[in-house]
Protein backbone atom coordinates (compact mmCIF):
# COMPACT_ATOMS: atom_id res chain seq x y z
CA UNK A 1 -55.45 163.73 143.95
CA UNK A 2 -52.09 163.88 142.31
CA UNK A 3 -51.25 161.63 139.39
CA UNK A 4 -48.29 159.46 139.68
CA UNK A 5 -47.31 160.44 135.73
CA UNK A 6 -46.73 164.15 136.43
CA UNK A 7 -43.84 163.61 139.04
CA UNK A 8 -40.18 163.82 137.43
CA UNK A 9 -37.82 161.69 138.65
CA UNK A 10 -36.14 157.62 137.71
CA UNK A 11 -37.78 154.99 138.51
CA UNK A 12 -36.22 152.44 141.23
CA UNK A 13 -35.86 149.84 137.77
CA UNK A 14 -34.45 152.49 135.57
CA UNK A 15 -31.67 152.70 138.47
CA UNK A 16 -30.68 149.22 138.74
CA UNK A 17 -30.55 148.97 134.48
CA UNK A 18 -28.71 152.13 134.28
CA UNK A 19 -26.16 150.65 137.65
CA UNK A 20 -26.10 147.27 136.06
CA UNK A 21 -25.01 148.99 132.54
CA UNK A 22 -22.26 150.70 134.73
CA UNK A 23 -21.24 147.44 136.15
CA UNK A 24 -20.58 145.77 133.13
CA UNK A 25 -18.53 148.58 131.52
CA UNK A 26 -16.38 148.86 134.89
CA UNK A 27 -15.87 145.11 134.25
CA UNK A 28 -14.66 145.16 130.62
CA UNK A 29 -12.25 148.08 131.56
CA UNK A 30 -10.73 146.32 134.61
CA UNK A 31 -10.12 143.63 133.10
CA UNK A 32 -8.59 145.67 129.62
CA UNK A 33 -6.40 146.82 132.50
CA UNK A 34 -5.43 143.79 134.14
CA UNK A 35 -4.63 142.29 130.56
CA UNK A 36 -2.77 145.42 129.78
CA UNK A 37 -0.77 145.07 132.79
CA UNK A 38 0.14 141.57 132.13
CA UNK A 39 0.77 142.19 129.07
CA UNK A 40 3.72 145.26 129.96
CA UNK A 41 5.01 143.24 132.50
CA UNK A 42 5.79 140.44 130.14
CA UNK A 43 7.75 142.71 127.56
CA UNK A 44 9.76 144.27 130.22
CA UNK A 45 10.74 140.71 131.43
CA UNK A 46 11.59 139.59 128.33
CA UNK A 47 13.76 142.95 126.86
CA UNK A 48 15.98 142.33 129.85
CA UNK A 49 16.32 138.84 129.43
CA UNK A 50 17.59 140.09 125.91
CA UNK A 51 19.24 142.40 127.71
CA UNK A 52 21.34 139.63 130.33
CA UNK A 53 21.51 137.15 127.18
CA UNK A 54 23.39 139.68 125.43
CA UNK A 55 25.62 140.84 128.12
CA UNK A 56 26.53 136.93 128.51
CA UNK A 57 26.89 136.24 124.43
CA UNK A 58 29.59 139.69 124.44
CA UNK A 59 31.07 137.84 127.68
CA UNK A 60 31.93 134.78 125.68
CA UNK A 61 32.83 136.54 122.49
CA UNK A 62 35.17 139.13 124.63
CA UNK A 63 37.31 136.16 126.56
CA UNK A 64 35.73 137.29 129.78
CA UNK A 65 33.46 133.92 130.34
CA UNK A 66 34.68 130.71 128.99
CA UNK A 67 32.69 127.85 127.36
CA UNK A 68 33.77 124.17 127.08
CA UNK A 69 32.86 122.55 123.83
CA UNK A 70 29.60 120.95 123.33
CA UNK A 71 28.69 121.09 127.00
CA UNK A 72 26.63 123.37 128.87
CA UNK A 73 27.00 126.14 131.38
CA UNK A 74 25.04 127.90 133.78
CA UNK A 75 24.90 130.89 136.10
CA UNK A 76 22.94 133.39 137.33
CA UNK A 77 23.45 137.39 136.15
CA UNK A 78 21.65 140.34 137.22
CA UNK A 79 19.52 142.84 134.85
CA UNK A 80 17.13 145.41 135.91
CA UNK A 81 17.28 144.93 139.56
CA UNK A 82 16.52 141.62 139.27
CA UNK A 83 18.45 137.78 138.90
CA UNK A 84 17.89 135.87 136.00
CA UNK A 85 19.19 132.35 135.39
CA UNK A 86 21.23 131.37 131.91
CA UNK A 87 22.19 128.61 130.17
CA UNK A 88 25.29 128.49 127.86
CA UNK A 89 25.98 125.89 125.03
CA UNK A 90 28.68 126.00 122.93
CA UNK A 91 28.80 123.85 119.49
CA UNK A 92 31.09 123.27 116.52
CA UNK A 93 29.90 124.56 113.32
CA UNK A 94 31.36 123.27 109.62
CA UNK A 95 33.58 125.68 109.92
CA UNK A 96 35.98 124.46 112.55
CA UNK A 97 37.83 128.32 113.45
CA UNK A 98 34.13 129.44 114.69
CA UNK A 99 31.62 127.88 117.25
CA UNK A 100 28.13 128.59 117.83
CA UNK A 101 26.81 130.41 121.04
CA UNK A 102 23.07 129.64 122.49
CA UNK A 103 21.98 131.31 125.76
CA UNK A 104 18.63 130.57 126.84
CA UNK A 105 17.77 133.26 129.80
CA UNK A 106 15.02 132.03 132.43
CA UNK A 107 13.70 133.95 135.08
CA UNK A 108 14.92 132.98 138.58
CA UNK A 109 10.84 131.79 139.58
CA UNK A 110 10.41 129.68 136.34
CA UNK A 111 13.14 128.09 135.14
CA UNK A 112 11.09 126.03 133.03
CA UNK A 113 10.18 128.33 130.62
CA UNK A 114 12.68 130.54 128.31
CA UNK A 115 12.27 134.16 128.50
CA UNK A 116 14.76 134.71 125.91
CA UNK A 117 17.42 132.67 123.15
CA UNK A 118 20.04 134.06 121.57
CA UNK A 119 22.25 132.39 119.06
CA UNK A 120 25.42 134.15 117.78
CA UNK A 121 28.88 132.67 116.63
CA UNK A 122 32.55 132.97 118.43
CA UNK A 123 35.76 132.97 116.35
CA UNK A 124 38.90 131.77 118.59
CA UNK A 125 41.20 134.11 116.57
């Protein structure tokens, strides 16, 4: 008779340790993935909400867009294939030849939430 200990080979448990080992691995780099994806997706949004909130700040500061004092203005520009929804204040400053500039950029889906703010100054010179 044969003896079970000479034969070569994995057992059926070594299998599912060495498969459940796999699993968990698999796991941890699909979700590294997901996360990283999330992640990219995010920083593109926001650099061209940078992007449309500075394209609407030289706007204002070029004459091309006009903002009344002290109240505020919206609109909707596109940047990078897609819209994306601003908000424009305008407010004195101690000096009274220059006024401050705030765009907050949102993303069309979520207007709750800013993407991007950008303060900068106009002179009326």
């Amino acid at each position: 008779m044969n003896s079970i200990k000479n034969e070569k080979g994995l057992t059926l448990i070594e299998v599912l340790i060495a498969l459940a080992i796999l699993g968990i691995a698999f796991t941890a780099v699909i979700h590294t993935t997901a996360t990283n994806i999330r992640q990219t997706t995010y920083v593109n949004n926001r650099t061209l909400a940078t992007w449309a909130g500075l394209e609407i700040m030289r706007e204002v500061q070029l004459k091309l867009r006009t903002v009344p004092l002290d109240a505020a203005t919206t609109g909707t520009i596109n940047m990078g294939d897609q819209p994306w929804q601003f908000q424009i204040a305008m407010s004195k400053t101690p000096n009274a030849a220059i006024q401050k500039i705030t765009v907050n950029v949102f993303s069309s889906e979520n207007t709750a939430n800013s993407y991007a703010t950008l303060n900068g100054f106009y002179d009326e010179k």
